[in-house]
Each structure stands twice: as C-alpha cells, then as structure tokens.
C-alpha atoms as a PDB file:
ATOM      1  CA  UNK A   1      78.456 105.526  88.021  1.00  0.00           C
ATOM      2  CA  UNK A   2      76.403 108.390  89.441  1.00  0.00           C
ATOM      3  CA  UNK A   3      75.784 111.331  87.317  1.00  0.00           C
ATOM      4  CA  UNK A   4      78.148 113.604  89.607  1.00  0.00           C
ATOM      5  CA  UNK A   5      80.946 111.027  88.603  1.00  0.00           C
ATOM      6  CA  UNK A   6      79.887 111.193  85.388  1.00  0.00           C
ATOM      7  CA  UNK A   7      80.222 114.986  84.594  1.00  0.00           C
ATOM      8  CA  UNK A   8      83.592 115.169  86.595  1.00  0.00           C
ATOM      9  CA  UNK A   9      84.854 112.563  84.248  1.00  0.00           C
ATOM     10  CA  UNK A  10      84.490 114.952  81.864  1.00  0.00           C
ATOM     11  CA  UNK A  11      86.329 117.603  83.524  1.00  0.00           C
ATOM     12  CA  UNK A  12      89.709 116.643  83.706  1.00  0.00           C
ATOM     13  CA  UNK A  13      92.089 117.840  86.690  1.00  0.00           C
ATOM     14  CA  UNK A  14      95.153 119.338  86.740  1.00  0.00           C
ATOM     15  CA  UNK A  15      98.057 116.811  87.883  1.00  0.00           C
ATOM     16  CA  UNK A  16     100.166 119.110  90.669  1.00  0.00           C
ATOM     17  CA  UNK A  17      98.461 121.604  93.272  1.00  0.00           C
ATOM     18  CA  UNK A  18      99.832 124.796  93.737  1.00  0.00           C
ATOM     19  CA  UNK A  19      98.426 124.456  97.233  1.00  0.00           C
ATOM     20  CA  UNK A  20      98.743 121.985 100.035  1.00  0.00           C
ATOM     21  CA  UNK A  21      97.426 121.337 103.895  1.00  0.00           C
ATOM     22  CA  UNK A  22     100.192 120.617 106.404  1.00  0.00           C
ATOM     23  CA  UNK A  23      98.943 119.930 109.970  1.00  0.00           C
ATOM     24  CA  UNK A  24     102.000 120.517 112.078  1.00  0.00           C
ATOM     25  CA  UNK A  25     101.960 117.718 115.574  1.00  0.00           C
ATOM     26  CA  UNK A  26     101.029 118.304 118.375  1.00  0.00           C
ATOM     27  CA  UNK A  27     102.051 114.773 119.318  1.00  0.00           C
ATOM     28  CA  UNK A  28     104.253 112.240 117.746  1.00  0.00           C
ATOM     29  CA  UNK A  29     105.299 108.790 118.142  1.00  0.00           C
ATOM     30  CA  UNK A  30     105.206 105.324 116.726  1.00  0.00           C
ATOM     31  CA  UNK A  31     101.404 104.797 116.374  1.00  0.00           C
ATOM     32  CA  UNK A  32     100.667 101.588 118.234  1.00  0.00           C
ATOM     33  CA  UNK A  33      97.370 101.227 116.692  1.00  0.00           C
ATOM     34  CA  UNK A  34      99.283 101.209 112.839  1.00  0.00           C
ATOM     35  CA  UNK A  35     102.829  99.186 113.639  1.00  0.00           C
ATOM     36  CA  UNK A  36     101.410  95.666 112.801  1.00  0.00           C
ATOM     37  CA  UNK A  37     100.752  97.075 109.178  1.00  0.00           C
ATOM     38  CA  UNK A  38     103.185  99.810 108.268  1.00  0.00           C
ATOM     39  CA  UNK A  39     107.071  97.947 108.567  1.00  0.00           C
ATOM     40  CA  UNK A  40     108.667 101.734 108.154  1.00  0.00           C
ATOM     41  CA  UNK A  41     107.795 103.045 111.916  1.00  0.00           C
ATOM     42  CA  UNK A  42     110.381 102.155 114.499  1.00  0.00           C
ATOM     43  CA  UNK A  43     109.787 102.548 118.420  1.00  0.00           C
ATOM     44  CA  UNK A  44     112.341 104.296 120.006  1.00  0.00           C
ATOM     45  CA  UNK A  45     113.641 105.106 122.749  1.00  0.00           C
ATOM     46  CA  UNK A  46     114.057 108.915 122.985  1.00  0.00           C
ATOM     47  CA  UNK A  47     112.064 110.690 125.568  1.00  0.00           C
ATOM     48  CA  UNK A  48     108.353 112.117 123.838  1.00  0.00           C
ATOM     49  CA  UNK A  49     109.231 115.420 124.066  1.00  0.00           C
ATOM     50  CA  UNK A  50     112.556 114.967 122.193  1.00  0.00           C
ATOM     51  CA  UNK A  51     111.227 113.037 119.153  1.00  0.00           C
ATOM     52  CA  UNK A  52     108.194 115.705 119.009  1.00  0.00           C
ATOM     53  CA  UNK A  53     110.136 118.857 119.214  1.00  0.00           C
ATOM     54  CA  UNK A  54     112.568 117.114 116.318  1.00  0.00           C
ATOM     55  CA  UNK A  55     109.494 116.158 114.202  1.00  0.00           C
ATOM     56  CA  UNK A  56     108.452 119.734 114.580  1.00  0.00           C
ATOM     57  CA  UNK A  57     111.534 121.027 113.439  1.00  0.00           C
ATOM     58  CA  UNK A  58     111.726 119.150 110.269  1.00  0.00           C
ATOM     59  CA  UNK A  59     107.789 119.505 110.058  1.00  0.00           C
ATOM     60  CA  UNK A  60     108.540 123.687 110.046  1.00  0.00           C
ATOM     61  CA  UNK A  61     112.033 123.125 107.816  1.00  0.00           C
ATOM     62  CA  UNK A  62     109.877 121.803 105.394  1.00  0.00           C
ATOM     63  CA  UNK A  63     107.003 123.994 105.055  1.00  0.00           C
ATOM     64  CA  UNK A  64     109.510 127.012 104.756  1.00  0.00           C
ATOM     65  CA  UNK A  65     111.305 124.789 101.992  1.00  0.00           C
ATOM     66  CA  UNK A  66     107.761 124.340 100.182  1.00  0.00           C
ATOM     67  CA  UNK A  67     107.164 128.135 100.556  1.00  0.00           C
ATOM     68  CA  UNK A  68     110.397 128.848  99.477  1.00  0.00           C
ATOM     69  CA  UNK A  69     109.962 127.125  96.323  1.00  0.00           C
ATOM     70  CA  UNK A  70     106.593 128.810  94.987  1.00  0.00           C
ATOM     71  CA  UNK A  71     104.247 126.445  96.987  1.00  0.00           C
ATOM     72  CA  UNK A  72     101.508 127.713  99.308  1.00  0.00           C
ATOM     73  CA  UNK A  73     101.689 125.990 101.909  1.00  0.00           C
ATOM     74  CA  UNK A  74      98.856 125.927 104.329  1.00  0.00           C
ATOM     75  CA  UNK A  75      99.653 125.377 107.988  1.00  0.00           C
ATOM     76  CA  UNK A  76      96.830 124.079 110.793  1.00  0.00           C
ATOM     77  CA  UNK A  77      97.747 122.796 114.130  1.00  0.00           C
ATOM     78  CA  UNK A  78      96.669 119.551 115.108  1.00  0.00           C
ATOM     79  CA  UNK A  79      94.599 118.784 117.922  1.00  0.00           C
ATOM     80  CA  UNK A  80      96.017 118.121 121.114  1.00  0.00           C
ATOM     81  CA  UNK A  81      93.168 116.729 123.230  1.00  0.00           C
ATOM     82  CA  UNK A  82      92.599 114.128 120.345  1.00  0.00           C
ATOM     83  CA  UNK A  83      96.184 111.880 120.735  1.00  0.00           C
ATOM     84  CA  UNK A  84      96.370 111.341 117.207  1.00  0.00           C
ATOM     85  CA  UNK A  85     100.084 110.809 116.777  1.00  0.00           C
ATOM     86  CA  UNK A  86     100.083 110.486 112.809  1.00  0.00           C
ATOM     87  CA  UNK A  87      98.102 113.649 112.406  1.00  0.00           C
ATOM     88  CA  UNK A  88     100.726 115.667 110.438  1.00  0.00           C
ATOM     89  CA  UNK A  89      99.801 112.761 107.533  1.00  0.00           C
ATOM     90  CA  UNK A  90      96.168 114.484 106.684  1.00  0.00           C
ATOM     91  CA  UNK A  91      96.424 112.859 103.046  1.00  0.00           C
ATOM     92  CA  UNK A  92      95.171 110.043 104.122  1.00  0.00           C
ATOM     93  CA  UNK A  93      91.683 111.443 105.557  1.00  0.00           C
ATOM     94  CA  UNK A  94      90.479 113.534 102.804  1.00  0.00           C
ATOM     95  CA  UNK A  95      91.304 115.014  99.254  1.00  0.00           C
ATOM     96  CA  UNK A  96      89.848 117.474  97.239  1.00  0.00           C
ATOM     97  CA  UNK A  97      89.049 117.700  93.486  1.00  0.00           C
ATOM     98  CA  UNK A  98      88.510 120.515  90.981  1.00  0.00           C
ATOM     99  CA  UNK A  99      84.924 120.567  90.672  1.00  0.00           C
ATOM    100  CA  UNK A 100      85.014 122.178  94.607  1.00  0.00           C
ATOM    101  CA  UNK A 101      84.014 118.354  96.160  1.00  0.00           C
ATOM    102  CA  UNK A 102      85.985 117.039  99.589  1.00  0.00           C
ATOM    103  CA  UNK A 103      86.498 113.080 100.110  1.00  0.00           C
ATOM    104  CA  UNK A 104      86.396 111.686 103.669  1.00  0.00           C
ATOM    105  CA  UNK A 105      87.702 108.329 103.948  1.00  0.00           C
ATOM    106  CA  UNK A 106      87.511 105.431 105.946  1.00  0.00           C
ATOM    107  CA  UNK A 107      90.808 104.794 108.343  1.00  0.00           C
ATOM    108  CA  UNK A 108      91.676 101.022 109.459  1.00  0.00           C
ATOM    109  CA  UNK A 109      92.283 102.197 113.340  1.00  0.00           C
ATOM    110  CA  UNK A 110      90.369 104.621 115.706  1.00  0.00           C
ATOM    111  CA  UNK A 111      92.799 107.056 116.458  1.00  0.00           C
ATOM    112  CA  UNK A 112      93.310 107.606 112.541  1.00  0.00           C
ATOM    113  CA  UNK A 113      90.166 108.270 112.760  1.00  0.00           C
ATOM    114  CA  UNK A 114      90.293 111.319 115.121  1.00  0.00           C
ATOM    115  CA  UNK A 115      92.365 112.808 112.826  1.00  0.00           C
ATOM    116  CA  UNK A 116      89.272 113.674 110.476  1.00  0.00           C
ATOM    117  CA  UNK A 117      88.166 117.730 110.942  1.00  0.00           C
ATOM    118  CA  UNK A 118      85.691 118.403 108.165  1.00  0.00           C
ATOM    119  CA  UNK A 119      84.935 121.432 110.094  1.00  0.00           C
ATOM    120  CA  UNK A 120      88.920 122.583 110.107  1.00  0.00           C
ATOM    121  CA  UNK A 121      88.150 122.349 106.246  1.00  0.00           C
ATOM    122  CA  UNK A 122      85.332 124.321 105.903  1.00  0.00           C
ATOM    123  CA  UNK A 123      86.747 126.706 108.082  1.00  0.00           C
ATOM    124  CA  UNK A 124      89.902 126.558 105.881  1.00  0.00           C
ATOM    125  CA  UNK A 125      87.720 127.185 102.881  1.00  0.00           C
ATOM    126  CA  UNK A 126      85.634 130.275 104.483  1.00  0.00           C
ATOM    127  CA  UNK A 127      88.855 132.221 105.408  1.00  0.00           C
ATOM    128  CA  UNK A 128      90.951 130.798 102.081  1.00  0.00           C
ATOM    129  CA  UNK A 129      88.221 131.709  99.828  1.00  0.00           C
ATOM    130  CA  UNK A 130      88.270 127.583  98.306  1.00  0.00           C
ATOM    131  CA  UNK A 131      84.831 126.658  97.180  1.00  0.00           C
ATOM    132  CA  UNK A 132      83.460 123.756  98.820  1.00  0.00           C
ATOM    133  CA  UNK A 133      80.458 122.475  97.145  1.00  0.00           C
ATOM    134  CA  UNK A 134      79.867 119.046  98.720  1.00  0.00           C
ATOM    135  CA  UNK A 135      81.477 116.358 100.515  1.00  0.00           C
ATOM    136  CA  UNK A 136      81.181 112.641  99.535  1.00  0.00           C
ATOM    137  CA  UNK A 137      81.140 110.766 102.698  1.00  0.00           C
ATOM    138  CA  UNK A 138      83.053 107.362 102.481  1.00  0.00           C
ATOM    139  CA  UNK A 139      83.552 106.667 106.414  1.00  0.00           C
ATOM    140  CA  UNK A 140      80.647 104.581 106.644  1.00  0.00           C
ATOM    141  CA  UNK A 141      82.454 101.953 105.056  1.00  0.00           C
ATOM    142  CA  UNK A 142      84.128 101.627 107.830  1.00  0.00           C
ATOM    143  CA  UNK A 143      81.047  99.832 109.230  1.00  0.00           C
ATOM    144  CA  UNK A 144      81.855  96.746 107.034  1.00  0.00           C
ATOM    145  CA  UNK A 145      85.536  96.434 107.247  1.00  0.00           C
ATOM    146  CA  UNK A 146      86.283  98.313 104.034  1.00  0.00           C
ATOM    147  CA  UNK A 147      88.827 100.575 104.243  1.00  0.00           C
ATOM    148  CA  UNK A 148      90.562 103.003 101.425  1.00  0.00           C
ATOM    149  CA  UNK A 149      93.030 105.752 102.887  1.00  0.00           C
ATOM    150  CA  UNK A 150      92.834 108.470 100.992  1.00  0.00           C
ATOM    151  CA  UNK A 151      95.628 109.572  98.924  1.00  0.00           C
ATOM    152  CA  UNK A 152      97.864 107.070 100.765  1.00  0.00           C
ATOM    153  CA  UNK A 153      95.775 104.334  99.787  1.00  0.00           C
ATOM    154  CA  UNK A 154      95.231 105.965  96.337  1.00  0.00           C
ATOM    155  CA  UNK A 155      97.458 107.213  93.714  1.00  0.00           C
ATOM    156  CA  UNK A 156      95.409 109.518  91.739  1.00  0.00           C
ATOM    157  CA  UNK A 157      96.700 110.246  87.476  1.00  0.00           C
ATOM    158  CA  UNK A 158      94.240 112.965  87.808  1.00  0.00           C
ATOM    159  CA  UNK A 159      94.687 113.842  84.082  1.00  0.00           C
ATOM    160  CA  UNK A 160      94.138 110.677  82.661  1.00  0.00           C
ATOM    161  CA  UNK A 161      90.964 109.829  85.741  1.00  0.00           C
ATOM    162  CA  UNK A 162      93.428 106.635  86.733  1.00  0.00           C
ATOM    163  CA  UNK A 163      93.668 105.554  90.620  1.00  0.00           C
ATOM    164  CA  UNK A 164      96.364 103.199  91.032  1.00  0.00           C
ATOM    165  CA  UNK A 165      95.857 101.445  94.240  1.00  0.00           C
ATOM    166  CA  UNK A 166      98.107  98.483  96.085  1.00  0.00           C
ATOM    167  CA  UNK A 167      96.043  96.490  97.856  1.00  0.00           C
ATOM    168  CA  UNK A 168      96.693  95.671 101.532  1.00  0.00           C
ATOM    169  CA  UNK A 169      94.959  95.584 105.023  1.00  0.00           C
ATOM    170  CA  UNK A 170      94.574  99.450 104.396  1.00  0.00           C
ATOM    171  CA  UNK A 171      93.168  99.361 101.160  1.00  0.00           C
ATOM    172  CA  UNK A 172      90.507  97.220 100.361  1.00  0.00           C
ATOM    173  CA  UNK A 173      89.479  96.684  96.362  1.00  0.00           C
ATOM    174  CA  UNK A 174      85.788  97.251  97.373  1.00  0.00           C
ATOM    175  CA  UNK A 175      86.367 100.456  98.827  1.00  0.00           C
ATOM    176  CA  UNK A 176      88.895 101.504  96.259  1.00  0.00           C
ATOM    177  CA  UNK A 177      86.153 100.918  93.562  1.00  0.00           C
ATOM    178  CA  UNK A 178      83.354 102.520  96.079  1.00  0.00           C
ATOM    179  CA  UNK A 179      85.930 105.580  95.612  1.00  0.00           C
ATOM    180  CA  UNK A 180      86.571 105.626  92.262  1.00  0.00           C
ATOM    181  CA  UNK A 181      82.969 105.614  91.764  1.00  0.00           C
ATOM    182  CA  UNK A 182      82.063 108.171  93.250  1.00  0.00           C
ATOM    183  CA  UNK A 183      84.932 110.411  91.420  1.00  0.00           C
ATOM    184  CA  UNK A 184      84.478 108.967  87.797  1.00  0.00           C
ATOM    185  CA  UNK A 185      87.998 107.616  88.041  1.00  0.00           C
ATOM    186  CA  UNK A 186      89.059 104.303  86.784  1.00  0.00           C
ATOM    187  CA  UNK A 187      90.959 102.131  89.423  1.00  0.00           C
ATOM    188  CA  UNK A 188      93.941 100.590  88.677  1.00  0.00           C
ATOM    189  CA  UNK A 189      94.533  97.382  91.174  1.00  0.00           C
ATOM    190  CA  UNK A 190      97.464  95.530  91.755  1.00  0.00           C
ATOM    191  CA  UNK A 191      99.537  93.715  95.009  1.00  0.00           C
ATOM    192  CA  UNK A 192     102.588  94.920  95.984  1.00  0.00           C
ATOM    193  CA  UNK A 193     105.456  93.120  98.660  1.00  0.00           C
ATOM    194  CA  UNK A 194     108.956  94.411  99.955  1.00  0.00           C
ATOM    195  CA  UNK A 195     111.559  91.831  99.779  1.00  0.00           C
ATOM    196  CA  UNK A 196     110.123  90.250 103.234  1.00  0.00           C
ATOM    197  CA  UNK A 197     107.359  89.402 101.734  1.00  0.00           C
ATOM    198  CA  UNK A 198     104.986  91.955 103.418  1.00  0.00           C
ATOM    199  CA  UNK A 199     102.322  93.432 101.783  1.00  0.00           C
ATOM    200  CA  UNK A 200     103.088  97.264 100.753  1.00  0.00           C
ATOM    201  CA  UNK A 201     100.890  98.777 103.225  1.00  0.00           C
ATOM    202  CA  UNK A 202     100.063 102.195 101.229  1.00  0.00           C
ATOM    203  CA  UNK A 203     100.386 102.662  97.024  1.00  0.00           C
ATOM    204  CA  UNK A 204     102.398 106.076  97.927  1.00  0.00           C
ATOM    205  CA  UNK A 205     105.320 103.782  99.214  1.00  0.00           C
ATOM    206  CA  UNK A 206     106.143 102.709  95.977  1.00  0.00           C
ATOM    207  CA  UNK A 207     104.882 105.344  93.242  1.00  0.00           C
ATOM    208  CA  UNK A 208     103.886 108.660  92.526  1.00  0.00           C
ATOM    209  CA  UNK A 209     102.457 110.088  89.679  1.00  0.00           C
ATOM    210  CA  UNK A 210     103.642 113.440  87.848  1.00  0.00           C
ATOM    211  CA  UNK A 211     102.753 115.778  84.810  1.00  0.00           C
ATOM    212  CA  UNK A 212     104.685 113.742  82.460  1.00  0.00           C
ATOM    213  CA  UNK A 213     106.902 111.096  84.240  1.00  0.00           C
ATOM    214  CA  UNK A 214     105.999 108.434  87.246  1.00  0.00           C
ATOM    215  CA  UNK A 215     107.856 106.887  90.013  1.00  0.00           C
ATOM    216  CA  UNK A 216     107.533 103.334  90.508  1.00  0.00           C
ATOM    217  CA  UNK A 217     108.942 100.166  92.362  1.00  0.00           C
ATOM    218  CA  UNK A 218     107.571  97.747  89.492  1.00  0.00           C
ATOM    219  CA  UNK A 219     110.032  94.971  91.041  1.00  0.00           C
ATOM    220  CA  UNK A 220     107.728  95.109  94.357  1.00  0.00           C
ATOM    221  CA  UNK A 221     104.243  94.260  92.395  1.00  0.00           C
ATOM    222  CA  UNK A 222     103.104  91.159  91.624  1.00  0.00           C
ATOM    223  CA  UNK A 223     103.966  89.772  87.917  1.00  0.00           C
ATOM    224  CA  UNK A 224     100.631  89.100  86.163  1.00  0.00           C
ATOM    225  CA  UNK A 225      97.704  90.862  85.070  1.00  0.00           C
ATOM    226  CA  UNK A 226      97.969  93.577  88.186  1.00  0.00           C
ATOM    227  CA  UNK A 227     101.922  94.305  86.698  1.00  0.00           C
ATOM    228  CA  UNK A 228     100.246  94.750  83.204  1.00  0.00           C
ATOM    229  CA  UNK A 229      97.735  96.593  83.979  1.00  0.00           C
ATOM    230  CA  UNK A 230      99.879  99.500  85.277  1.00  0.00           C
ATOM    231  CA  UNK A 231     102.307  99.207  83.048  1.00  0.00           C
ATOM    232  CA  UNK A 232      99.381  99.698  80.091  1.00  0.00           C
ATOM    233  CA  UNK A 233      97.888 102.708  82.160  1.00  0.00           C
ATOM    234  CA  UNK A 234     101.164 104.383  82.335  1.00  0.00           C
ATOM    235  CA  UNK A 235     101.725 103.703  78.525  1.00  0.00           C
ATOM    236  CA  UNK A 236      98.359 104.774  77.557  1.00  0.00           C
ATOM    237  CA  UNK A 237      99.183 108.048  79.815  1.00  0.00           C
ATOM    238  CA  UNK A 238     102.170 108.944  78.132  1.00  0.00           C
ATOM    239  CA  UNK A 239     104.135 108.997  81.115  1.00  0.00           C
ATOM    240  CA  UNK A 240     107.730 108.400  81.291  1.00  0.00           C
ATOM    241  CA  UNK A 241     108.756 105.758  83.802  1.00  0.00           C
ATOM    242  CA  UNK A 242     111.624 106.244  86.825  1.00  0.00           C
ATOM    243  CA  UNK A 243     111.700 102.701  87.632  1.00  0.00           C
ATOM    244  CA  UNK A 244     112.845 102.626  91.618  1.00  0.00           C
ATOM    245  CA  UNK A 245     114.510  99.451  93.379  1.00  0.00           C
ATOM    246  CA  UNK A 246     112.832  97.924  97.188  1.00  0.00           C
ATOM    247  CA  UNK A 247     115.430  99.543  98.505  1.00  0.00           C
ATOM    248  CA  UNK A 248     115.199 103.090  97.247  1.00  0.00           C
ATOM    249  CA  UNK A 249     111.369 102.662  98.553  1.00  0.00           C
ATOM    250  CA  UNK A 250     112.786 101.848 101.864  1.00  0.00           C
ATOM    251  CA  UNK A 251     114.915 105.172 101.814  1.00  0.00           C
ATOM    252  CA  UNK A 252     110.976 106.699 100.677  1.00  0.00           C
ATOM    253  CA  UNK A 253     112.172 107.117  97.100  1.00  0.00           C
ATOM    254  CA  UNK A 254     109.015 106.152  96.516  1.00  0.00           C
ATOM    255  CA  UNK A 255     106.927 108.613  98.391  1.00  0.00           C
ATOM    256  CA  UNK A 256     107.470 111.943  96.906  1.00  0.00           C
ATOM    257  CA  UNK A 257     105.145 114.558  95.611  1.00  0.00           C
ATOM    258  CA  UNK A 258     105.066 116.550  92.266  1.00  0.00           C
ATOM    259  CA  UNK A 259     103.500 120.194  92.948  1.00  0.00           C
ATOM    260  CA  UNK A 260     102.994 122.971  91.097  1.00  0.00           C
ATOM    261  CA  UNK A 261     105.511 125.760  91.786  1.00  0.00           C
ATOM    262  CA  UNK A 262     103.698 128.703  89.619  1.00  0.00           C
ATOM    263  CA  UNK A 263     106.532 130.751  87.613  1.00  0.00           C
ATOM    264  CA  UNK A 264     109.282 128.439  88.311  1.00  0.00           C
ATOM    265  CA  UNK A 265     107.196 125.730  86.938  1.00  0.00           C
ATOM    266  CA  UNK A 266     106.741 121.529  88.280  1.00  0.00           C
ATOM    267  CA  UNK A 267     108.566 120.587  91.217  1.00  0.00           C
ATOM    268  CA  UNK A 268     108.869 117.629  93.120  1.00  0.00           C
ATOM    269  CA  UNK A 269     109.042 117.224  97.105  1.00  0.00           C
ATOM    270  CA  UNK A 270     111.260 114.839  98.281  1.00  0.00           C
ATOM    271  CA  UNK A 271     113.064 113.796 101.186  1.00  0.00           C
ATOM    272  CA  UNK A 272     116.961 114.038 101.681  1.00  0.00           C
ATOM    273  CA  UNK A 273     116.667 110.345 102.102  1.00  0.00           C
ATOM    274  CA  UNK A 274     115.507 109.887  99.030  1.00  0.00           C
ATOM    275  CA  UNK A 275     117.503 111.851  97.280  1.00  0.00           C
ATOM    276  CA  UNK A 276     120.159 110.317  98.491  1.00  0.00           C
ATOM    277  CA  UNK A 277     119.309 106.856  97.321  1.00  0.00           C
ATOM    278  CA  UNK A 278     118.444 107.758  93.948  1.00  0.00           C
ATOM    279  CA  UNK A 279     121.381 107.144  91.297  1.00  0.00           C
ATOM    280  CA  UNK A 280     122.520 110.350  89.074  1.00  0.00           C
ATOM    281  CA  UNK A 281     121.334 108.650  86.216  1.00  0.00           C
ATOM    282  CA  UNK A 282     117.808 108.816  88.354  1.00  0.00           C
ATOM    283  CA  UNK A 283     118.348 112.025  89.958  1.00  0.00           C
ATOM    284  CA  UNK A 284     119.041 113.310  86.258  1.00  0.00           C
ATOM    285  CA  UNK A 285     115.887 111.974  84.494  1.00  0.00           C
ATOM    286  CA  UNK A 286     113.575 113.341  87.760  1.00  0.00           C
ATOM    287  CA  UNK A 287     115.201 116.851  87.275  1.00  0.00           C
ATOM    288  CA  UNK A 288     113.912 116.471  83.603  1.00  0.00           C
ATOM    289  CA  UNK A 289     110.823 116.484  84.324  1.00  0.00           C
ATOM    290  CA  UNK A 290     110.484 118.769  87.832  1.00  0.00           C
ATOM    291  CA  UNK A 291     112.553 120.687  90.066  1.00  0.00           C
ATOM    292  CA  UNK A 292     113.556 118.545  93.314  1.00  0.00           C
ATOM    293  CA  UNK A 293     112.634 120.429  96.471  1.00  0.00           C
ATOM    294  CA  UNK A 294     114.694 118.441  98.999  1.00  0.00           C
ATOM    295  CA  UNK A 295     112.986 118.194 102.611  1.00  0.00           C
ATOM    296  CA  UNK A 296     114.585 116.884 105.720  1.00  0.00           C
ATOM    297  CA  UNK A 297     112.223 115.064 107.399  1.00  0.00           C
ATOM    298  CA  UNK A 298     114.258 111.680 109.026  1.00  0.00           C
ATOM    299  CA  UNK A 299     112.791 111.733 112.515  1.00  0.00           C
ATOM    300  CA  UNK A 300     109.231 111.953 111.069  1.00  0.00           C
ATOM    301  CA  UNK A 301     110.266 108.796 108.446  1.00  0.00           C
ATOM    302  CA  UNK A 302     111.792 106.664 110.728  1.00  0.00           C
ATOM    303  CA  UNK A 303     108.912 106.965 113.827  1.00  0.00           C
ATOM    304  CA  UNK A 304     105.984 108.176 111.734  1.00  0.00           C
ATOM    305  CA  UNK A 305     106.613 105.511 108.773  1.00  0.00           C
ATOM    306  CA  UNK A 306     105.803 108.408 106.781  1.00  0.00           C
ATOM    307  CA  UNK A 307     107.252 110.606 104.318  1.00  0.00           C
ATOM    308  CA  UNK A 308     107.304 113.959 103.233  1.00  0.00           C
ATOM    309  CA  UNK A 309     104.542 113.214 100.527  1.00  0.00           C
ATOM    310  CA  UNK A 310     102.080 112.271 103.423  1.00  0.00           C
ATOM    311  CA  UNK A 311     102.963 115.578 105.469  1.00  0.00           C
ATOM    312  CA  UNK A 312     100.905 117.249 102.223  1.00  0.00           C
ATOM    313  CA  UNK A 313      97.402 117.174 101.538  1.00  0.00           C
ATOM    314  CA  UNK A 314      96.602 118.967  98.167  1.00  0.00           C
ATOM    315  CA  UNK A 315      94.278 121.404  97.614  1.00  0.00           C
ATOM    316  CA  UNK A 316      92.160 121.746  94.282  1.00  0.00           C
ATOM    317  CA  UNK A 317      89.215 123.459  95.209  1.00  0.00           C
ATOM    318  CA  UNK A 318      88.330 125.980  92.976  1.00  0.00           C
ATOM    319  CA  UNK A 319      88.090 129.678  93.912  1.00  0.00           C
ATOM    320  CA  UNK A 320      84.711 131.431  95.317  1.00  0.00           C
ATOM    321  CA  UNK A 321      83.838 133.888  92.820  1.00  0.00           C
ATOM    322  CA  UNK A 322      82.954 137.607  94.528  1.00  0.00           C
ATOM    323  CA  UNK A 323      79.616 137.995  95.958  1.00  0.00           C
END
C-alpha cells in the first residue's frame, strides 16, 4: 500500500454525499457494445427520438426530485458528438474521495470509454469551488484486460474503508485490488448469479451500502467463503441488513442510493420500481434508517439496464479554502 493509501486510511469518509453529478443524455438506447453482459437492457422498438426524449423526462423528474429533497444536484450535458448512449451512468467512470483525489477507471467497451471527461471535472471543480488535488489514473489497466467500473463495479462502506465487489466480466479481482490499493480500502470479493445462472454483471445490482443499514440480495452470492466474508464485514460494520429477493433486484431494489439530505437528514434514492417491489415490512425497516426519495426512471431501467443509483455520481471533494 502506497503511503497516499496509507494516510487516507486514516481519514475516514463520510458514508452519503450531499452532492452528486448527473449527466443528462444526449443519446440513449440499448448499448450494443454492453447487452452480452448486462441481462437488464432490452432493445426496443420505439423510434430514437421517442425513447430519448422519455429518458430525458424521467432523467429531469428526477433531478428536481433530488433537489427537492435537500440534495444538490449537479447537472452537465453529455456529449453529443461522442455516441455514448449510457452516458447519464457517470458512476461508473470516476469517483471522488474526501481527501480532494478523483478515480478514473477502466471500462470493458470503447464507447464506455468516451464517456470519461476529466476535463468536465476539473472544470466542475473550478466553477463549484471542489478541491481537486490529484487524480489516480486506473485506465491503463485497460491495456491488460483488467477492468473495475467504478462505483458500479464497487460498493464502497466508506466508513468502515470496505469495497464490496461482485466479480464478473466487468469487474476483474485484479483490478478491484489495484483499486483498493490505491484508496487504502479493503476489498471485499465475492460471485454473484440471478436465478439464470448469469453472472451479476455490476455489485450495485444487488447491494448498497448506507449510514447504518445495507441492502443486499445474499440469496444471489455464492455460499462459501465469498457469502461469509460479507456477511462478517457487514457484522463487523454494525450495519443492519435489508435482505432483498432476485426478484426485487430485477425490479432494481437493489440499486438505490443513500445521500445526505442536510437538515432533513439520510435519504435514500430509489426508483418507483423498486419501491414497489419492496414488502411493507421492507419498506418499513428502509424508512428507519433514511427517507425514501422515490424517482421515476422506467424507460431509463428497462433500455439503459440502469437505475437511478447509476444516474448519480457522488461528490466528496472537499471545499477550496479562500485565496
């Protein structure tokens, strides 16, 4: 572990941002280049222009929720000339940690990698007034095969310096560790399957990680060590456990987002979907710990194979003191 690692191991994050990216689409379909790996995208049949100016609808609907509910919620455009039709999911390019660092990461197809701006970033953090001390530059990786997708890929107990990651063709234990590394976080590996027998393609599918409680599909992971091993990190983390079914994480039950919502305290983003799936004995427990902030995002979910937790990128770079 390098020394960087070493000192931000010692300075422990907070769990929620109060502040997240949202890159609203400038295109938007079923990603050819990701359908042989992500089972929740559907091809259909729509004309383009309908199922974008729906996924910008919701993608708007749910910013304003966000907003609404103490959130700020930072909006960028994507870029048009770059065809990057999963672009409103900028979790899984980069993340950002307290100590004022930015992780790129490397991306399984080439038009996922378009998606990366660095530059929109550091033009984000000149006009936001985030400090941006250095990024850590994972996309060489790339180069041999290795492949960890940012917050998609990784799960991040940011408290307790855990990464929980699922691995799959999109997250690769070498680059996972290369990660974790880097960070001073411990990874926490495991394989994951829906009921087909497919290999969970991204950890967020299947858990999320708040203040105080976690969401997790423990039915879809492996039994053996990988099962024990998060089931001792969650113990040893205190965290109260929301156990979800395979098919809550096909209604993205799974893929939700705790955030901190300043005076009104912890929320959780969530999509009506999910909500929906989620028993009142679930629903009751979750508003125990957080405030549900329901999104409706069911064009973006069923083409994009993404939810409303990868529509947010959080932001924990610290403030620039006054010159």
């Amino acid at each position: 572990m390098s020394a960087a690692a070493e000192r931000a191991r010692r300075r422990p994050e907070p769990q929620c941002a109060r502040t997240v990216l949202m890159v609203r689409p400038a295109t938007f379909y079923a990603n050819p280049e990701t359908l042989a790996t992500n089972a929740f995208q559907h091809v259909v049949q729509a004309s383009a222009g309908a199922v974008l100016a729906a996924a910008q609808a919701e993608f708007d609907a749910a910013a304003e929720a966000l907003a609404g509910a103490g959130v700020d919620v930072v909006v960028a455009a994507a870029d048009a000339a770059a065809e990057t039709p999963d672009a409103l999911f900028p979790n899984n390019w980069f993340s950002t940690h307290a100590d004022g660092r930015v992780v790129l990461y490397p991306m399984a197809v080439p038009n996922r990698r378009r998606e990366r701006r660095p530059e929109l970033l550091a033009a984000l953090a000149r006009e936001r007034g985030w400090r941006l001390d250095r990024t850590v530059d994972l996309t060489s990786l790339e180069m041999r095969g290795e492949i960890v997708e940012g917050t998609g890929s990784l799960v991040f107990d940011r408290e307790a310096r855990l990464a929980y990651a699922s691995r799959s063709a999109r997250t690769h234990a070498p680059a996972v560790e290369a990660a974790c590394a880097e960070l001073g976080y411990d990874p926490v590996l495991f394989d994951a399957h829906d009921e087909a027998g497919r290999e969970i393609y991204h950890t967020n599918v299947l858990m999320s990680v708040g203040p105080s409680i976690a969401v997790l599909a423990s039915s879809m992971i492996a039994p053996g060590a990988g099962l024990r091993r998060v089931f001792d990190a969650l113990d040893q983390s205190d965290k109260q456990l929301l156990d979800i079914s395979a098919a809550q994480v096909a209604e993205f039950a799974g893929n939700v987002l705790f955030l901190d919502g300043g005076a009104q305290g912890p929320l959780v983003a969530l999509s009506r979907r999910a909500w929906a799936s989620l028993t009142r004995a679930q629903r009751l427990l979750l508003e125990q710990h957080a405030r549900p902030v329901l999104c409706g995002v069911e064009t973006i979910e069923h083409v994009g194979g993404g939810g409303i937790r990868c529509m947010l990128a959080e932001i924990f770079l610290p403030r620039r003191l006054p010159d």
